[in-house]
N, C-alpha and C. Protein backbone atom coordinates (compact mmCIF):
# COMPACT_ATOMS: atom_id res chain seq x y z
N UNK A 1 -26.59 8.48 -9.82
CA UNK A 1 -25.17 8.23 -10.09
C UNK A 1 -24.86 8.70 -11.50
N UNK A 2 -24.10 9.56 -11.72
CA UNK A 2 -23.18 10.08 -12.83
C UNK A 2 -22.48 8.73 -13.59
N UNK A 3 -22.91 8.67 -14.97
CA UNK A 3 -21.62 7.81 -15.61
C UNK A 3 -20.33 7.88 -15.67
N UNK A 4 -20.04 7.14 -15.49
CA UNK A 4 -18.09 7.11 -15.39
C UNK A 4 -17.32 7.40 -16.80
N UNK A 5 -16.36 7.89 -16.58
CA UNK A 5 -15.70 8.36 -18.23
C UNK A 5 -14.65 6.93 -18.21
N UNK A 6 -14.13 6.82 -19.58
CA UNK A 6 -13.44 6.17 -19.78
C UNK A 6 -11.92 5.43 -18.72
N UNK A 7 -11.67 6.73 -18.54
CA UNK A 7 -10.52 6.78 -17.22
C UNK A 7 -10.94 6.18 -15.84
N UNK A 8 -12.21 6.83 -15.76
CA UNK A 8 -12.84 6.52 -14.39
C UNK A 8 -12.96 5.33 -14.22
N UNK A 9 -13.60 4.88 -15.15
CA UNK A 9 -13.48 2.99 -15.49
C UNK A 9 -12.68 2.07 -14.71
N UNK A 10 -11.66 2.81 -15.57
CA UNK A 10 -9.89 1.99 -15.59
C UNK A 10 -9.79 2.12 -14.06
N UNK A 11 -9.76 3.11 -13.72
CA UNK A 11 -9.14 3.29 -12.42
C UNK A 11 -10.42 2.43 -11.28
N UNK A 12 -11.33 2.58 -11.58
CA UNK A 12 -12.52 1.89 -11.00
C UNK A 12 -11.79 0.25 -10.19
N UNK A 13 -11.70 0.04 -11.66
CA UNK A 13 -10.83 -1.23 -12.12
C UNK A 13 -9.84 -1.67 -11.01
N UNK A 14 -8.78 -1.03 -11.34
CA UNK A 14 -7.80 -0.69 -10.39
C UNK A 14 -7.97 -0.62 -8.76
N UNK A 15 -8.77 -0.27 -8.41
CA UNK A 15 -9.33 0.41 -6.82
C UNK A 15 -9.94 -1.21 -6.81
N UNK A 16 -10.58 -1.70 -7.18
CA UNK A 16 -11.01 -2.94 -6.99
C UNK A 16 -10.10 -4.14 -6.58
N UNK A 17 -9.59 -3.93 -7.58
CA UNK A 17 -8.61 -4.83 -8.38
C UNK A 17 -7.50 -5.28 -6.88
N UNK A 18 -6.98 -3.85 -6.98
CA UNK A 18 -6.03 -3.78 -5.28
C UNK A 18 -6.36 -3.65 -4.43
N UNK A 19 -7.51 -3.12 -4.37
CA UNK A 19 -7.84 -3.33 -2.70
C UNK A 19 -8.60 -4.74 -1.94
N UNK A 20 -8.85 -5.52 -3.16
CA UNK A 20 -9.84 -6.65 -3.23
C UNK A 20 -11.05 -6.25 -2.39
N UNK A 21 -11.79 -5.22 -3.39
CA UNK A 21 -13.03 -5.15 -2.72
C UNK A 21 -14.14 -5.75 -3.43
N UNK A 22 -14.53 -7.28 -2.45
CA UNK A 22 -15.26 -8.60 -2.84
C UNK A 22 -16.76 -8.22 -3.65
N UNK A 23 -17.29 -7.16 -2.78
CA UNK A 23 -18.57 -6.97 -2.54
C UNK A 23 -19.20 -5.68 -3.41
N UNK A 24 -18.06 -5.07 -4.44
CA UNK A 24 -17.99 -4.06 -5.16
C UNK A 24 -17.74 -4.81 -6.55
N UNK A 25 -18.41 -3.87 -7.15
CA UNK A 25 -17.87 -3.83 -9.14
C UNK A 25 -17.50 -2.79 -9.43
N UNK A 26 -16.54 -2.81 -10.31
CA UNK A 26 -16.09 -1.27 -10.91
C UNK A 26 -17.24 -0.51 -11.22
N UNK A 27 -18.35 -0.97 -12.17
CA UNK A 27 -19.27 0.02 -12.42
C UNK A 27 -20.46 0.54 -11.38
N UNK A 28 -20.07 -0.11 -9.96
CA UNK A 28 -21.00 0.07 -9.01
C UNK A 28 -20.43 1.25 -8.40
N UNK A 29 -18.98 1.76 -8.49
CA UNK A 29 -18.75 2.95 -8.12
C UNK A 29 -18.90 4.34 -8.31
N UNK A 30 -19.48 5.11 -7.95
CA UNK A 30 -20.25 6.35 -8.20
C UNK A 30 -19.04 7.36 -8.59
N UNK A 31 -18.75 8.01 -9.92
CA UNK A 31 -17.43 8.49 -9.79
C UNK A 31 -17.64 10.03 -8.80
N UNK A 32 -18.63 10.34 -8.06
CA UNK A 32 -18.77 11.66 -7.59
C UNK A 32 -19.48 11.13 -6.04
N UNK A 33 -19.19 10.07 -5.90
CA UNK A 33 -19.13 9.83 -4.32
C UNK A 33 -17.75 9.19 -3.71
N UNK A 34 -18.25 10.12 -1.79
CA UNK A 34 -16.98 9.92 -1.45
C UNK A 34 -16.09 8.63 -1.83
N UNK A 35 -14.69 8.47 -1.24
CA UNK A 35 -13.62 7.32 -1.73
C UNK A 35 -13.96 6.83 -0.10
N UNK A 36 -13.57 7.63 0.77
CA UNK A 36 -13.61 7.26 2.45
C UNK A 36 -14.59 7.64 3.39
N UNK A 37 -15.08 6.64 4.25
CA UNK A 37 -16.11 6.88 5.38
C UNK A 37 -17.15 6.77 4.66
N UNK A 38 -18.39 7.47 4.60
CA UNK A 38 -19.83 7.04 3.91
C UNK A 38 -19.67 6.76 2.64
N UNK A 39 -18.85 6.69 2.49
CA UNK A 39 -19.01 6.33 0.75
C UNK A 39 -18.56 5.02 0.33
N UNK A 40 -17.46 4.76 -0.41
CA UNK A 40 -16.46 3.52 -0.25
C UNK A 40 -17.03 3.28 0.83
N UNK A 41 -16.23 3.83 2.09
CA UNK A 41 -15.87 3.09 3.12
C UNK A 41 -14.16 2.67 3.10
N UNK A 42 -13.31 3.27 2.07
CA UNK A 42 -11.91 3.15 2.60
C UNK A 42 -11.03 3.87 3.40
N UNK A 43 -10.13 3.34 3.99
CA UNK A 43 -9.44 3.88 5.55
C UNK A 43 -8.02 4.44 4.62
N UNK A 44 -6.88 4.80 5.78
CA UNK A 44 -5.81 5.46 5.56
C UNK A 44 -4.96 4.02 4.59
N UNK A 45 -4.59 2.92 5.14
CA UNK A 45 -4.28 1.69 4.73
C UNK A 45 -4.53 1.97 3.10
N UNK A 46 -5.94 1.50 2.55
CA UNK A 46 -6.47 1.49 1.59
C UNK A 46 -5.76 2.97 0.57
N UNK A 47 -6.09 4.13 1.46
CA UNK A 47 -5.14 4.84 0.43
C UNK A 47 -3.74 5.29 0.29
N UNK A 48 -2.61 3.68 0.75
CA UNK A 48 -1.80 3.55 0.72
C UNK A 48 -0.96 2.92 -0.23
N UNK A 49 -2.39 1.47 -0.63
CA UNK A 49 -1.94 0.63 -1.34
C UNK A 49 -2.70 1.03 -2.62
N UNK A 50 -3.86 1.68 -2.25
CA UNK A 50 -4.42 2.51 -3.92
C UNK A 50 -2.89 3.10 -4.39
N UNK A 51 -2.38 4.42 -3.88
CA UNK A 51 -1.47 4.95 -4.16
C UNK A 51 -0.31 4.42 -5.22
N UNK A 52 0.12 2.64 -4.48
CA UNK A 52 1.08 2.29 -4.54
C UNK A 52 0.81 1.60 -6.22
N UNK A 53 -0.62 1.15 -6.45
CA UNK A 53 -1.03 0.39 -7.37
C UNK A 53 -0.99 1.50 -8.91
N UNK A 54 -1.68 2.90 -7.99
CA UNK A 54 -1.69 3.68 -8.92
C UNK A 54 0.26 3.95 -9.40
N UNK A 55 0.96 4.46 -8.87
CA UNK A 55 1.76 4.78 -9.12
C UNK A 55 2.90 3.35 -10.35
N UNK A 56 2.32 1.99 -9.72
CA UNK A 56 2.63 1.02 -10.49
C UNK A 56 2.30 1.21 -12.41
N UNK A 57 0.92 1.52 -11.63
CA UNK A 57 0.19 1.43 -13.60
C UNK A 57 0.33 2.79 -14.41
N UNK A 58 0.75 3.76 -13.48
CA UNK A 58 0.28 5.59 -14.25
C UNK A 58 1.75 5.93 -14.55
N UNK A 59 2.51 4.91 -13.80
CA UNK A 59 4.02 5.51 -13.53
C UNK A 59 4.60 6.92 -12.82
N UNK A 60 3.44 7.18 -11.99
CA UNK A 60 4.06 8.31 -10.88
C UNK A 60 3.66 8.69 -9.94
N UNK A 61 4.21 9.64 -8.91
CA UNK A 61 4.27 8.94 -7.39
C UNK A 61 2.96 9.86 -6.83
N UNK A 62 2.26 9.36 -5.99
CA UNK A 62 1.27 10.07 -5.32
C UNK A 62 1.68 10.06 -3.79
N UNK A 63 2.53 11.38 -3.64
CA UNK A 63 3.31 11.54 -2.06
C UNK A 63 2.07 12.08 -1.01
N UNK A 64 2.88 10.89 -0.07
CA UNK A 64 1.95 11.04 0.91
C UNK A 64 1.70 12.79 2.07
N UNK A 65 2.98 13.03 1.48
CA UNK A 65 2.91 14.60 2.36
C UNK A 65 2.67 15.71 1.33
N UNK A 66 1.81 15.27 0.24
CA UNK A 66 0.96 16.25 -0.74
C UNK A 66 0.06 17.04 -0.06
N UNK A 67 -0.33 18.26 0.13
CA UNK A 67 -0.85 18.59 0.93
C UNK A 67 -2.76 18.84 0.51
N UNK A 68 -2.45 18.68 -0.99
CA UNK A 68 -3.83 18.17 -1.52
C UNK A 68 -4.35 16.99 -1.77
N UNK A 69 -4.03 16.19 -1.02
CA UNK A 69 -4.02 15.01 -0.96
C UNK A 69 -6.19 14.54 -0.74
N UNK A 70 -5.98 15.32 0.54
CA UNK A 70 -7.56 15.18 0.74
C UNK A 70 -8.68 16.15 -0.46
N UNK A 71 -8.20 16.23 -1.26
CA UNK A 71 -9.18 17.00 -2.40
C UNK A 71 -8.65 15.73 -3.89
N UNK A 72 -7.71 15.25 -3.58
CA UNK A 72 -7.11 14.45 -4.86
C UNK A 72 -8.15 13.12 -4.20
N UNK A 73 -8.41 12.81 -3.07
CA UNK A 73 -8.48 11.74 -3.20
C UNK A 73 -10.37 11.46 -2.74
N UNK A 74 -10.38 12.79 -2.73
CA UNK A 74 -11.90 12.84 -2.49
C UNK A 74 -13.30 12.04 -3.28
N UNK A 75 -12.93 11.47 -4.24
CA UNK A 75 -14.01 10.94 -5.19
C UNK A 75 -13.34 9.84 -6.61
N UNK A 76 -13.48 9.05 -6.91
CA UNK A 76 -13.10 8.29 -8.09
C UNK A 76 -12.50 9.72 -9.25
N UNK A 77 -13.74 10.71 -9.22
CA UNK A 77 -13.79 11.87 -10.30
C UNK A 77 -12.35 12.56 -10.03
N UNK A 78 -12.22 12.47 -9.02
CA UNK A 78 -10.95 13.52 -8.78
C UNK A 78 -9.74 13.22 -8.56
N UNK A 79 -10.13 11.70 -8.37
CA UNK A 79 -8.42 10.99 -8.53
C UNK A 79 -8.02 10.97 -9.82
N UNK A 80 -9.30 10.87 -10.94
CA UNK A 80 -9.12 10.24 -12.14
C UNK A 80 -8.27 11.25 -12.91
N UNK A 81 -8.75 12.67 -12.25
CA UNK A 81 -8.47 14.01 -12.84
C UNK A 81 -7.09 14.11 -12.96
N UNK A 82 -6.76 13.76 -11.05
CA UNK A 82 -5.56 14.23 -11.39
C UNK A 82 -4.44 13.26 -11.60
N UNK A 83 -4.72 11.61 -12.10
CA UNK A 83 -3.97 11.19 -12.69
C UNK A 83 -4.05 11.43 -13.96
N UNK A 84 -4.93 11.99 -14.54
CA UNK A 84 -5.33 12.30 -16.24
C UNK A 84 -4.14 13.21 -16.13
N UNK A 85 -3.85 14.72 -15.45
CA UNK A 85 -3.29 15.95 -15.36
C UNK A 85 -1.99 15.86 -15.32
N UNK A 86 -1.19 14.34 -14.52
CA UNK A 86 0.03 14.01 -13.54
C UNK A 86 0.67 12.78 -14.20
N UNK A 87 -0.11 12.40 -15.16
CA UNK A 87 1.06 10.93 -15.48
C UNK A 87 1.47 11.43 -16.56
N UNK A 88 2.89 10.34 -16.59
CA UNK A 88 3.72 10.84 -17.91
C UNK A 88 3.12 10.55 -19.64
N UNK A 89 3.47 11.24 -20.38
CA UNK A 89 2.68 11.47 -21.68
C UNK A 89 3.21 10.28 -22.85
């Protein structure tokens, strides 16, 4: 497992935090393994209300008819990216 960057953390945090996942710690999340199916283990639901939590704390919207959606949401690493890239300054 890769160490998590500062961001990755936070958002770690966050993914926990909202999805109430009991049986997880933020730092138990691998930032370069999958988010859904063998990895996590989170469904469509889950990256609904991630979305909604993220968009609460980053202040902007992660649309569901993004069509990179499945590469944004592929790994802790790559969500982190592209909320690092996408929230306001």
């Amino acid at each position: 497992m890769s160490p998590q960057t500062p961001s990755e953390a936070a958002l770690a945090e966050l993914l926990v935090e909202s999805l109430n996942l009991e049986d997880v710690t933020p730092s138990q999340i691998d930032p370069e393994a999958p988010l859904f199916n063998d990895g996590l283990g989170l469904d469509s639901i889950d990256a609904l209300e991630l979305a909604l939590a993220i968009s609460k704390r980053y202040g902007f919207q992660l649309r569901s008819d993004n069509e990179d959606n499945r590469r944004i949401f592929t790994s802790l690493r790559s969500l982190s990216a592209h909320i690092d890239a996408n929230k306001p300054a």
